[in-house]
N, C-alpha and C. Protein backbone atom coordinates (compact mmCIF):
# COMPACT_ATOMS: atom_id res chain seq x y z
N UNK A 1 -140.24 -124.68 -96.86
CA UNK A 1 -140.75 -125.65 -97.82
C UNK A 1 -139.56 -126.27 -98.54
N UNK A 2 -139.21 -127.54 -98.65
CA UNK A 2 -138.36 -128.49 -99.42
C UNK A 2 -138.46 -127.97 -100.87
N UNK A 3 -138.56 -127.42 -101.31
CA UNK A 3 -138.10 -126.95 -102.91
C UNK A 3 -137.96 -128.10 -103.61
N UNK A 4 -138.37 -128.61 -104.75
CA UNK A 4 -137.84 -129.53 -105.69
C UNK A 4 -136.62 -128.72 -105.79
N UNK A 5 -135.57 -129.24 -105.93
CA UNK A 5 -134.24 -129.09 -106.77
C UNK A 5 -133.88 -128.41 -108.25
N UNK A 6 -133.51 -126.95 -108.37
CA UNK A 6 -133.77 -126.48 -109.67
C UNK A 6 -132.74 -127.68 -111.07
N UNK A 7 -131.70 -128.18 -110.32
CA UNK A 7 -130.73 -129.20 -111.08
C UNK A 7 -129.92 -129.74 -110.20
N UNK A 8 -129.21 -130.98 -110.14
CA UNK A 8 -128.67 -131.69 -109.11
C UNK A 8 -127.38 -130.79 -108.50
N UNK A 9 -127.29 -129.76 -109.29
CA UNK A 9 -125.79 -128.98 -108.84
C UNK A 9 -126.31 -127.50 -108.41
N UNK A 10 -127.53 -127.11 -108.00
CA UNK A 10 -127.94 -125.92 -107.31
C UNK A 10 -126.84 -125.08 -107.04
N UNK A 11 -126.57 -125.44 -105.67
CA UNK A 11 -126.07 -124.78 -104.78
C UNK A 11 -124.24 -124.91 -105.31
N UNK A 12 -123.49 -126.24 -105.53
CA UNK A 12 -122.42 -125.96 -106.14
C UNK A 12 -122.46 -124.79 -107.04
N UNK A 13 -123.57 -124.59 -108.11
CA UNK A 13 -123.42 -123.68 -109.58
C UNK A 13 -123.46 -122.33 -109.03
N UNK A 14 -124.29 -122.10 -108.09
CA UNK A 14 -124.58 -120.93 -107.55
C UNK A 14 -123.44 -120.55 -106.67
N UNK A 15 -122.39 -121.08 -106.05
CA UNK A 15 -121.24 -120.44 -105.31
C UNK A 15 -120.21 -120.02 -106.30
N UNK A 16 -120.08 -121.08 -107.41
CA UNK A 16 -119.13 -121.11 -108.14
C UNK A 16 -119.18 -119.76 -109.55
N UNK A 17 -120.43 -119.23 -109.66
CA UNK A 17 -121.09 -118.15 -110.42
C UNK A 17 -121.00 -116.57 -109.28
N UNK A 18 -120.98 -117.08 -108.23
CA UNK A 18 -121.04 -115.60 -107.23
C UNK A 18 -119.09 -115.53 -107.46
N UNK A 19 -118.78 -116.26 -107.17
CA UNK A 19 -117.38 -116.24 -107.03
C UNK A 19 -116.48 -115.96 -108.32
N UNK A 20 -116.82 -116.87 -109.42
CA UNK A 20 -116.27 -116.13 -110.50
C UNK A 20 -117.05 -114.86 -111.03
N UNK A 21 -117.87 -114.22 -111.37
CA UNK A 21 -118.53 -113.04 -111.42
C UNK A 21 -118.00 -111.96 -110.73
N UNK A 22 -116.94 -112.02 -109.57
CA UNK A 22 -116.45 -111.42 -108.58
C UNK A 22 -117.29 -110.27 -108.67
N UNK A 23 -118.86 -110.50 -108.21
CA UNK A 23 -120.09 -109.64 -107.78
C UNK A 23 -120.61 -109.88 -106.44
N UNK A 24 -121.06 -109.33 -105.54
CA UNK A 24 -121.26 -109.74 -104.32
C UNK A 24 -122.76 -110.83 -104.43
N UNK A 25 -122.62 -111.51 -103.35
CA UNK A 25 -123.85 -112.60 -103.61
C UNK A 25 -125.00 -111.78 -103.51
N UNK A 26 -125.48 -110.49 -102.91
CA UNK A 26 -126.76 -110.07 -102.93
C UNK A 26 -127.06 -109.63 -104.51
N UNK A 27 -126.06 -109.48 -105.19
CA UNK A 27 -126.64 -109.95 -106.71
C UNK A 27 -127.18 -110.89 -106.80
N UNK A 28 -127.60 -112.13 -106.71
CA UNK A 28 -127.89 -113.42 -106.79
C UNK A 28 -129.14 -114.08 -105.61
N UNK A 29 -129.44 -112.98 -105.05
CA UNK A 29 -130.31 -113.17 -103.67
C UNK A 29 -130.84 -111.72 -103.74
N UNK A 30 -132.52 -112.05 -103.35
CA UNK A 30 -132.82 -110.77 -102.62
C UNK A 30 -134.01 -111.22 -101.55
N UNK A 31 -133.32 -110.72 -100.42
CA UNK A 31 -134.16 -111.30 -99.42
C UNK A 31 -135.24 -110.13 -98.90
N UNK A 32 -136.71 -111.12 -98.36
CA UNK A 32 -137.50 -110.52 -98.17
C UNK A 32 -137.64 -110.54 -96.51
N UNK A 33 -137.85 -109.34 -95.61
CA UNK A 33 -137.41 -109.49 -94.17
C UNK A 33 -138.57 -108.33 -93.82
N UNK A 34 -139.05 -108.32 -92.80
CA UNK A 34 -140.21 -107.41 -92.27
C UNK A 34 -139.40 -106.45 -91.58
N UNK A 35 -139.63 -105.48 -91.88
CA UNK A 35 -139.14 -104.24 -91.08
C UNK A 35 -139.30 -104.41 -89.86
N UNK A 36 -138.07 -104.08 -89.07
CA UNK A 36 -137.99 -104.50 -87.54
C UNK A 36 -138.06 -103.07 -86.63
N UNK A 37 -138.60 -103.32 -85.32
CA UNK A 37 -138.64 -101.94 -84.51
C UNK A 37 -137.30 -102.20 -84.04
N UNK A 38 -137.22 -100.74 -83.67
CA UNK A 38 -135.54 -100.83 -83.21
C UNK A 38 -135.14 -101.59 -82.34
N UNK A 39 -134.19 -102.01 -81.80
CA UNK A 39 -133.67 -103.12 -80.83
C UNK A 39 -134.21 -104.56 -81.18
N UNK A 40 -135.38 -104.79 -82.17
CA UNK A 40 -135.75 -106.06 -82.39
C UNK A 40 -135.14 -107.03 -83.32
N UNK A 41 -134.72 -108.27 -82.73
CA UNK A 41 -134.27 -109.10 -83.74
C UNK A 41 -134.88 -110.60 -83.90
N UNK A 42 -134.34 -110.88 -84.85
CA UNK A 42 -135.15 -112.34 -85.26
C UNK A 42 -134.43 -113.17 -83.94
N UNK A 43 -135.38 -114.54 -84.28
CA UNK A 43 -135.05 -114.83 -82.83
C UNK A 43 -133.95 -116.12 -83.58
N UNK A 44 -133.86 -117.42 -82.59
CA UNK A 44 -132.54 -118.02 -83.38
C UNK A 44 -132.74 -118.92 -84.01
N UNK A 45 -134.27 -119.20 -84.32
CA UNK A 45 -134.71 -120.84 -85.12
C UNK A 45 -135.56 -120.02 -86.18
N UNK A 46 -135.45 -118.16 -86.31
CA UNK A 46 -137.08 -117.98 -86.97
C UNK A 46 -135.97 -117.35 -88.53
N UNK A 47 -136.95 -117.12 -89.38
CA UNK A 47 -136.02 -117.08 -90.54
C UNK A 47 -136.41 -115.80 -91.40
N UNK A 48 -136.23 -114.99 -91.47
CA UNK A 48 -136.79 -113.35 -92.15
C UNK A 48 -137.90 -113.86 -93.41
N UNK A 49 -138.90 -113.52 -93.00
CA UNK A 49 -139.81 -113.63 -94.84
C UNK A 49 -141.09 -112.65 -94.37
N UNK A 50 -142.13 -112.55 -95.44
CA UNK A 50 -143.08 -111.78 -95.19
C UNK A 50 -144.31 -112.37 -95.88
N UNK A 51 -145.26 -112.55 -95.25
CA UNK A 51 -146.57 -112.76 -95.60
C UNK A 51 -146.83 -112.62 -97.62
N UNK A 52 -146.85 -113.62 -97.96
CA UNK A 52 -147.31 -113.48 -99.61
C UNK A 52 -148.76 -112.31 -99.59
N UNK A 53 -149.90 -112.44 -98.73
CA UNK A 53 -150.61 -112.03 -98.36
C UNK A 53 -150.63 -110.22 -98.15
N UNK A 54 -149.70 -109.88 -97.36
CA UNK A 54 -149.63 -108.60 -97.39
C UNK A 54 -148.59 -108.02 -98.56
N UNK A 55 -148.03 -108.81 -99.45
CA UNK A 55 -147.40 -108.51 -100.40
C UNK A 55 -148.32 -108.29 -101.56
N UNK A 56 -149.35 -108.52 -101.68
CA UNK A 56 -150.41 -108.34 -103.00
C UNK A 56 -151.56 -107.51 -102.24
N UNK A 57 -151.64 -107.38 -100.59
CA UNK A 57 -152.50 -106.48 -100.41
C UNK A 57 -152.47 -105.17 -101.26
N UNK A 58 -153.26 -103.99 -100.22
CA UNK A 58 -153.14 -102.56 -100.14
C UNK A 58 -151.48 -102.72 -101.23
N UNK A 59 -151.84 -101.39 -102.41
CA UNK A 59 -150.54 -101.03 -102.66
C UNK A 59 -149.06 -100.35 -100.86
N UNK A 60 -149.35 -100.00 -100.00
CA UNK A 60 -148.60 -99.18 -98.98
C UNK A 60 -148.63 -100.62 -98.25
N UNK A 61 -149.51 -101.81 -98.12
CA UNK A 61 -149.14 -102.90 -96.78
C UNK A 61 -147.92 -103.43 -96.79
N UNK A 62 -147.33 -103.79 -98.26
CA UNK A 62 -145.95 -104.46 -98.15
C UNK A 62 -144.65 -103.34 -97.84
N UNK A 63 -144.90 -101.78 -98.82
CA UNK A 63 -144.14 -101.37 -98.17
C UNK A 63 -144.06 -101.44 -96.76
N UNK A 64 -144.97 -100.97 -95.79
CA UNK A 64 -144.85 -100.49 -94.22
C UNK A 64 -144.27 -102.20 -93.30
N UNK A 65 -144.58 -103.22 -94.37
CA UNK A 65 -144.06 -104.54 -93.63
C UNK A 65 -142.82 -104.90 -94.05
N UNK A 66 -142.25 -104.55 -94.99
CA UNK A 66 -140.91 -105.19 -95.63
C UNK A 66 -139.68 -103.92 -95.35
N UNK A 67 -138.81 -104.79 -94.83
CA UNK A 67 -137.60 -103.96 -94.69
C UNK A 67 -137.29 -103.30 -95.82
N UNK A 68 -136.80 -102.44 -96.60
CA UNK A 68 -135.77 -101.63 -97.71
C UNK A 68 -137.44 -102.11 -98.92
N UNK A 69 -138.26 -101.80 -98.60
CA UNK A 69 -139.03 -102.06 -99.64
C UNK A 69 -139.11 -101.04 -100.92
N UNK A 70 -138.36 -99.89 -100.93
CA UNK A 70 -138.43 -99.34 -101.64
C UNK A 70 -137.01 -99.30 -102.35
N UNK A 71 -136.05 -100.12 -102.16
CA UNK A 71 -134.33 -100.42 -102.73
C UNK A 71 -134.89 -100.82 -103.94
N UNK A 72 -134.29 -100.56 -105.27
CA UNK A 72 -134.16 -100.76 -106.70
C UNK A 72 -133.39 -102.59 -106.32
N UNK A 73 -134.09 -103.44 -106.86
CA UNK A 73 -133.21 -104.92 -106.78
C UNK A 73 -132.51 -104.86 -107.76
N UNK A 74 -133.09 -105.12 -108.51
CA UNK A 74 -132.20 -105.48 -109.92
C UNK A 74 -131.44 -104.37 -110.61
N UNK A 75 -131.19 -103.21 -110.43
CA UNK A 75 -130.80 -101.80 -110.74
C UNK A 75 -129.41 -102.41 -111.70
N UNK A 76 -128.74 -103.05 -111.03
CA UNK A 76 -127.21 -103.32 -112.02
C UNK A 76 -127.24 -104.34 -112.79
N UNK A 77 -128.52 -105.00 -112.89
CA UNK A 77 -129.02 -106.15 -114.09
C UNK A 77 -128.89 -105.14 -115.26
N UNK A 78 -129.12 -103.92 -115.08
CA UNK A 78 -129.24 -102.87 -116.51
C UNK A 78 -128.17 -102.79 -117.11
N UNK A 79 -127.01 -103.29 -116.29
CA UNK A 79 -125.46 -103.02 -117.31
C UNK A 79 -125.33 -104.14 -117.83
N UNK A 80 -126.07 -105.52 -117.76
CA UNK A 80 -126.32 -106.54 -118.27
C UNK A 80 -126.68 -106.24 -119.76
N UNK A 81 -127.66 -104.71 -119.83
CA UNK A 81 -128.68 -105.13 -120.87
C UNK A 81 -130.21 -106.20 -120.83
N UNK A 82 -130.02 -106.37 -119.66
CA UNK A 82 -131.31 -107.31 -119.22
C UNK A 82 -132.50 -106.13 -119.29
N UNK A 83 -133.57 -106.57 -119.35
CA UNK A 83 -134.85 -106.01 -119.14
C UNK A 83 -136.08 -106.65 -118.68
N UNK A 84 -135.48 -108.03 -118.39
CA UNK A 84 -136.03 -108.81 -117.84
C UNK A 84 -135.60 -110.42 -117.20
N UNK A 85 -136.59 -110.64 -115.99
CA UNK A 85 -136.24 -112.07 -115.70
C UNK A 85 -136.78 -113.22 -115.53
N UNK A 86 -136.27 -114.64 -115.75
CA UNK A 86 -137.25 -115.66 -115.74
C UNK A 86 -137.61 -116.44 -114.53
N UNK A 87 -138.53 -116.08 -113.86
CA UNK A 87 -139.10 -117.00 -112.96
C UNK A 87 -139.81 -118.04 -112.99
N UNK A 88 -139.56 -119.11 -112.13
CA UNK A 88 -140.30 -120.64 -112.27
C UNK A 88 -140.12 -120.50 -110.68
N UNK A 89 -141.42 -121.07 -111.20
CA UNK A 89 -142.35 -121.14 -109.47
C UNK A 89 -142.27 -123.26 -109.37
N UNK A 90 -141.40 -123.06 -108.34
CA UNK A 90 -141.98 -124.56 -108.00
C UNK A 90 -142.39 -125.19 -106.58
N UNK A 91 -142.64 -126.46 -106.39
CA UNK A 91 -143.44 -126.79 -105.20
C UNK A 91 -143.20 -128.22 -104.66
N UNK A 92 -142.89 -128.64 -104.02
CA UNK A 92 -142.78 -130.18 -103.62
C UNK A 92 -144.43 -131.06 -103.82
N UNK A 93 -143.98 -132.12 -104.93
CA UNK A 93 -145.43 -133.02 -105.13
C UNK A 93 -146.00 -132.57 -106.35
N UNK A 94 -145.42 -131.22 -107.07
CA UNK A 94 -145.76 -131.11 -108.54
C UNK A 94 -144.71 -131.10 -109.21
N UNK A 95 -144.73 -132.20 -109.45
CA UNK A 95 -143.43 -132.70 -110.66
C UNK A 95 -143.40 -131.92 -112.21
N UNK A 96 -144.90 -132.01 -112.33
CA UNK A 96 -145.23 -131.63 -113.75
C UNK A 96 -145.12 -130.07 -113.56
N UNK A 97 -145.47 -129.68 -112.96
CA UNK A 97 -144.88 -128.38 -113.13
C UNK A 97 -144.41 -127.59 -113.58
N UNK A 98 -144.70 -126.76 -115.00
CA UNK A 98 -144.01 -125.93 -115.61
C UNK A 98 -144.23 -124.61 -115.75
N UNK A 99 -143.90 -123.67 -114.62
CA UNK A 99 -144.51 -122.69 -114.21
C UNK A 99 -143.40 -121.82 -114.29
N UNK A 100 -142.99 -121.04 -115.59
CA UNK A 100 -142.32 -120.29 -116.30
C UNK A 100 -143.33 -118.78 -116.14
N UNK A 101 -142.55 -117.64 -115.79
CA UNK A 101 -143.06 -116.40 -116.13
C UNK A 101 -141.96 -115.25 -116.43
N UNK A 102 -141.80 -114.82 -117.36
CA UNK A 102 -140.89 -113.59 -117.54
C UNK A 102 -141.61 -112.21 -116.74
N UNK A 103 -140.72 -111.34 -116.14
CA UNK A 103 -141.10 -110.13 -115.06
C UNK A 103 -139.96 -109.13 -115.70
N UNK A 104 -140.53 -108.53 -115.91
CA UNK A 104 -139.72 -106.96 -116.65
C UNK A 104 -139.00 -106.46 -115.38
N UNK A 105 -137.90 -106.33 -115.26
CA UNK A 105 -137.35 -105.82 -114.23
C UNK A 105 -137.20 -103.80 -114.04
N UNK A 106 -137.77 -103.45 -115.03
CA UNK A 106 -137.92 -101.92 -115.02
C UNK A 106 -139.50 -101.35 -114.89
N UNK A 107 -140.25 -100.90 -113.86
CA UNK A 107 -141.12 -100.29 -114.55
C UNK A 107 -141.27 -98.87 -114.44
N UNK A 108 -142.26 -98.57 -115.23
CA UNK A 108 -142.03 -97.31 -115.70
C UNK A 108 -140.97 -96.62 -115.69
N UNK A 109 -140.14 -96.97 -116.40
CA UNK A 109 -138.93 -96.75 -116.62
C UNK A 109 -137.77 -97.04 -115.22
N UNK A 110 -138.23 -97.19 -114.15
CA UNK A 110 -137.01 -97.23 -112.90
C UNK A 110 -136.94 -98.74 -112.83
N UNK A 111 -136.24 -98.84 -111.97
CA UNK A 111 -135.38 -100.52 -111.86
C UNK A 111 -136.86 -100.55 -110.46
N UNK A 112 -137.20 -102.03 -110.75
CA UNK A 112 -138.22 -102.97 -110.10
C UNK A 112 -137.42 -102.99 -108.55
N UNK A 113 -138.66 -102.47 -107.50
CA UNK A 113 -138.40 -102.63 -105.99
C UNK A 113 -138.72 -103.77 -105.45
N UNK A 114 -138.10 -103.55 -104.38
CA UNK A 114 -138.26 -104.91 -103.69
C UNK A 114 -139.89 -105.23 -103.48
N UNK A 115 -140.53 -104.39 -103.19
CA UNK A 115 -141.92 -104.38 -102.86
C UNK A 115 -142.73 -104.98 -104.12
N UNK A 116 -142.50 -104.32 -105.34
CA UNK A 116 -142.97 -104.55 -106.74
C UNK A 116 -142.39 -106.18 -106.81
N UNK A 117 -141.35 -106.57 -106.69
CA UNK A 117 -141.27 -107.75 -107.19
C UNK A 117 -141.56 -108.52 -106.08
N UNK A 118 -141.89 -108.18 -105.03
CA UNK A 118 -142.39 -109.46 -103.59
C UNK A 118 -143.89 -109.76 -104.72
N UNK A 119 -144.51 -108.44 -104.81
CA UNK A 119 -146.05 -108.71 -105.24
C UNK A 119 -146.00 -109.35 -106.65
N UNK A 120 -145.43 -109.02 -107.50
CA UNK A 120 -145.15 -109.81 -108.84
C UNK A 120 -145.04 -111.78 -108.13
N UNK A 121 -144.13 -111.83 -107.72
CA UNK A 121 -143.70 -113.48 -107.06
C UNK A 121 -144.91 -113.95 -106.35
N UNK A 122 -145.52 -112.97 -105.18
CA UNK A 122 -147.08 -113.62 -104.55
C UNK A 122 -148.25 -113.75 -105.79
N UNK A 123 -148.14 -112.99 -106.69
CA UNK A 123 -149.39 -112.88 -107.37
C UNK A 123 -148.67 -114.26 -108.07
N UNK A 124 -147.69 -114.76 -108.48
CA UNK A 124 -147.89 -116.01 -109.43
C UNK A 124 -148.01 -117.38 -108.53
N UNK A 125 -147.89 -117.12 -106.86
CA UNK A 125 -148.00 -118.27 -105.95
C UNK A 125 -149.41 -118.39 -105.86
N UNK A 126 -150.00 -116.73 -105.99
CA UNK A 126 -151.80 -117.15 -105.50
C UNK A 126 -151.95 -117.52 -106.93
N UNK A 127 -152.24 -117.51 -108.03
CA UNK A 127 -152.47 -118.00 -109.44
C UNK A 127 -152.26 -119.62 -109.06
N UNK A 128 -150.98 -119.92 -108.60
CA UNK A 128 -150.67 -121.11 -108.44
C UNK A 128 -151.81 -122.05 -107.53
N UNK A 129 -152.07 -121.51 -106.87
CA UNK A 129 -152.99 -122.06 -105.21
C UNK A 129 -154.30 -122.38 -106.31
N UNK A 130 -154.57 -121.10 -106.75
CA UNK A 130 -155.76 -121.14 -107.49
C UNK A 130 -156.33 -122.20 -108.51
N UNK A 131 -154.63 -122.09 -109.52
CA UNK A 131 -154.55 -123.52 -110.83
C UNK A 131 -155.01 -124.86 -110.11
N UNK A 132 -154.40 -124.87 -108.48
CA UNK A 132 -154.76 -126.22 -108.03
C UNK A 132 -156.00 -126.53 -107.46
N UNK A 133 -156.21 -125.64 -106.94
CA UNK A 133 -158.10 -125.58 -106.46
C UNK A 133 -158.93 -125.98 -107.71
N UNK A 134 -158.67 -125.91 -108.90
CA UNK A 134 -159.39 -125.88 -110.33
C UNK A 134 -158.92 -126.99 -110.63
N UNK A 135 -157.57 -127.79 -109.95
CA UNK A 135 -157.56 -129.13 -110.53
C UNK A 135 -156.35 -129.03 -111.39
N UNK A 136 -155.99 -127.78 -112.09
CA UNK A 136 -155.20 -128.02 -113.11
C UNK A 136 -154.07 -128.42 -113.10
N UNK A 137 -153.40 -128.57 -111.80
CA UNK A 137 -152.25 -129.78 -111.71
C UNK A 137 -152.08 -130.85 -110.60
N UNK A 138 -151.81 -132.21 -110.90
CA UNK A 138 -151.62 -132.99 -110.09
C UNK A 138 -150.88 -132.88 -108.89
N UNK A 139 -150.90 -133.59 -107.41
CA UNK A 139 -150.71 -133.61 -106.50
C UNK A 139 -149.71 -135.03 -106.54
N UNK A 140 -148.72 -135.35 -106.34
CA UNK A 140 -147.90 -136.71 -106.29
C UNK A 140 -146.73 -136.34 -105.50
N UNK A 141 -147.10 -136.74 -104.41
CA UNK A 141 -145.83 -136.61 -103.08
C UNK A 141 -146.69 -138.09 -102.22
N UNK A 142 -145.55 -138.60 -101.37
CA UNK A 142 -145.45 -139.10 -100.16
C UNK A 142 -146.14 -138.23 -98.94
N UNK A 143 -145.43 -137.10 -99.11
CA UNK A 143 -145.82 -135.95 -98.27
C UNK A 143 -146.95 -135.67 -98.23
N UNK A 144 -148.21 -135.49 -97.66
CA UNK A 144 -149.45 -134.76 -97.94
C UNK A 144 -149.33 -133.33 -97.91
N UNK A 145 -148.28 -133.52 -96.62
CA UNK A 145 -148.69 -131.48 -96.13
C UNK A 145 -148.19 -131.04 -97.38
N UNK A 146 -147.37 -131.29 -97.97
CA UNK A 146 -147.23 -130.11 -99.10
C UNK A 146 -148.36 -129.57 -100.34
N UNK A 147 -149.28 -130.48 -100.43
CA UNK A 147 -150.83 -129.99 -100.69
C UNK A 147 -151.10 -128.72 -100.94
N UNK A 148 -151.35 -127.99 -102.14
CA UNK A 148 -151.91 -126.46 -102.10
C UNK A 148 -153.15 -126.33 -102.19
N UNK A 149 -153.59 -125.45 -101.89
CA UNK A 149 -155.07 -124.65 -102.10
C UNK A 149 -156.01 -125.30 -100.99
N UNK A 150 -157.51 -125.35 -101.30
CA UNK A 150 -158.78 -125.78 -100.27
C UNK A 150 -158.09 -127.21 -99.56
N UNK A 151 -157.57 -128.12 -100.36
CA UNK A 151 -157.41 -129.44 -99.62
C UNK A 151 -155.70 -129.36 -98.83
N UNK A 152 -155.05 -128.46 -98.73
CA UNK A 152 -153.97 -128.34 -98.36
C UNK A 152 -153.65 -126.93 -98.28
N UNK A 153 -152.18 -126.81 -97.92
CA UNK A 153 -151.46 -125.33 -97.87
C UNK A 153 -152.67 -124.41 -98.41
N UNK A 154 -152.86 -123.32 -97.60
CA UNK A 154 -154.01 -122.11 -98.31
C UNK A 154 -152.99 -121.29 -98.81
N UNK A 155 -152.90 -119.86 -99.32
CA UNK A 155 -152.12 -119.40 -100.06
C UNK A 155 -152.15 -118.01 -98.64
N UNK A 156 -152.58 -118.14 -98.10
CA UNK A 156 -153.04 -116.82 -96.82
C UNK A 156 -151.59 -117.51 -95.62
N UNK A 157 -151.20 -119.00 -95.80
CA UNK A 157 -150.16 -119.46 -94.87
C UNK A 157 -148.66 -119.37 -95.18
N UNK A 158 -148.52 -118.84 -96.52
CA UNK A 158 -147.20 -118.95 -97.33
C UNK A 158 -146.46 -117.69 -97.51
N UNK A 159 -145.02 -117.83 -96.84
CA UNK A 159 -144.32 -116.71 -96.53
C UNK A 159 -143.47 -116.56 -97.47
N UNK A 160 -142.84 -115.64 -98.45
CA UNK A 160 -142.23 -115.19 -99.01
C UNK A 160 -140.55 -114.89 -98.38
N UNK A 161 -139.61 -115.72 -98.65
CA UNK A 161 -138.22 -115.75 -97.81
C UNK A 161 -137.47 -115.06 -98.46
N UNK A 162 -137.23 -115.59 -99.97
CA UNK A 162 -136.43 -114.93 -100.79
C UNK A 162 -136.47 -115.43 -102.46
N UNK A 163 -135.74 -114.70 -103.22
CA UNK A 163 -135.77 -115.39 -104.59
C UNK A 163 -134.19 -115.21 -104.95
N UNK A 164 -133.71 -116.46 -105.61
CA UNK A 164 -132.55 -116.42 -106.02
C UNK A 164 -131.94 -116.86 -107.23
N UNK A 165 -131.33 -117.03 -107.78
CA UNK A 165 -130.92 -117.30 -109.06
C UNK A 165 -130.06 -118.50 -109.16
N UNK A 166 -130.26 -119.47 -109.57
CA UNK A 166 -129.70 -120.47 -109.71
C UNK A 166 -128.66 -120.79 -111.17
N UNK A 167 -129.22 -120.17 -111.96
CA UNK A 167 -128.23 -120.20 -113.29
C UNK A 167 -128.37 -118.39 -113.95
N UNK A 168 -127.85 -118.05 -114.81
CA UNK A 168 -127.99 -116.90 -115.55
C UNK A 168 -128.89 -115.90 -115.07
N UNK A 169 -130.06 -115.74 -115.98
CA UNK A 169 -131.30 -114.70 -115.70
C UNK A 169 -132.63 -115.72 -115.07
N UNK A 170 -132.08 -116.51 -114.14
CA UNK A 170 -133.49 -117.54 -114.11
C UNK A 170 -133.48 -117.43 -112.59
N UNK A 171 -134.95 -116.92 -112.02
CA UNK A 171 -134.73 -117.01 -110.39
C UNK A 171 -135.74 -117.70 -109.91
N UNK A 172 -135.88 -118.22 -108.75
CA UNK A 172 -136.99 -118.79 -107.63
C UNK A 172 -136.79 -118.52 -106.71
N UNK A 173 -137.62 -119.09 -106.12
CA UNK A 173 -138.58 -118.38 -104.98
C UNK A 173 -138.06 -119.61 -103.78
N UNK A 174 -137.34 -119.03 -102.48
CA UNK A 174 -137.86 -119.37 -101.08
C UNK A 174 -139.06 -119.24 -100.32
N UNK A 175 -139.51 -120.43 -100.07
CA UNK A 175 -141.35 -120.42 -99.62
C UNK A 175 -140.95 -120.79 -98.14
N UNK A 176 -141.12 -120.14 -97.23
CA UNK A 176 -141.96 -120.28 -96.18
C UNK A 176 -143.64 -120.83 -95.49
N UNK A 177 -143.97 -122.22 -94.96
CA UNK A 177 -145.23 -121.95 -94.83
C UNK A 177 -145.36 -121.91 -92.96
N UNK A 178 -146.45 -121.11 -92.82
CA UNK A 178 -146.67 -121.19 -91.54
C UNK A 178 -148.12 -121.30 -90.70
């Protein structure tokens, strides 16, 4: 999915923050990839993500589908002093869009898994699908397909790739649809 643009300097801000931080970039990325059987690999046009869908299923479906689903992500955000992070969900064709959510990166006391935060990120995409089925935000693209909910994209077609951080404590979401 074409992402609106978090600011015209994305991807410059984001090399130039991995690099001075001298932190490795999977600070700044955490990718979501389906656990592979042995010898299996992605093929050369397909791109690692996992069903939003089985990420809010069954508590055990995302683990048994997601690679390292049980790795602590954010674990060294704690020497930050962080306790939390800001996600904005966005979408190509909703301009208006202001889809801000803070996500505690500890729970019950341990640092937030990969699994916990796939389902945290799907549960605010299906909310999202939902807001638009109800109308509550406009549709304004050229594009049709990018359309959510009953009249477009269903929320059962949207793959979860990755979430990354574009400035400070602020992350989004790589959407896959298929």
């Amino acid at each position: 999915v074409p992402m609106p643009r978090y600011s015209p300097w994305d991807r410059e801000n984001w090399e130039k923050r991995a690099r001075r931080g001298k932190r490795p970039a999977s600070d700044y990325v955490v990718l979501f990839e389906l656990e592979m059987a042995a010898g299996q690999q992605y093929g050369a046009t397909s791109c690692p993500s996992v069903f939003m869908s089985d990420c809010i299923a069954e508590e055990g479906t995302a683990r048994a589908v997601m690679r390292d689903a049980e790795e602590p992500v954010f674990a060294l955000m704690g020497d930050n002093r962080q306790s939390e992070i800001v996600f904005k969900l966005r979408w190509p064709g909703y301009s208006a869009l202001q889809w801000t959510r803070t996500i505690p990166i500890y729970v019950d006391g341990m640092p937030m898994t990969r699994a916990q935060l796939a389902h945290r990120i799907a549960s605010e995409f299906r909310q999202f699908v939902t807001a638009c089925d109800h109308g509550a935000y406009a549709f304004h693209a050229p594009e049709a397909q990018w359309m959510v909910g009953r009249s477009g994209i269903p929320f059962e077609r949207m793959k979860l790739s990755s979430v990354w951080s574009p400035e400070a404590n602020v992350w989004v979401a790589s959407v896959r649809v298929v």
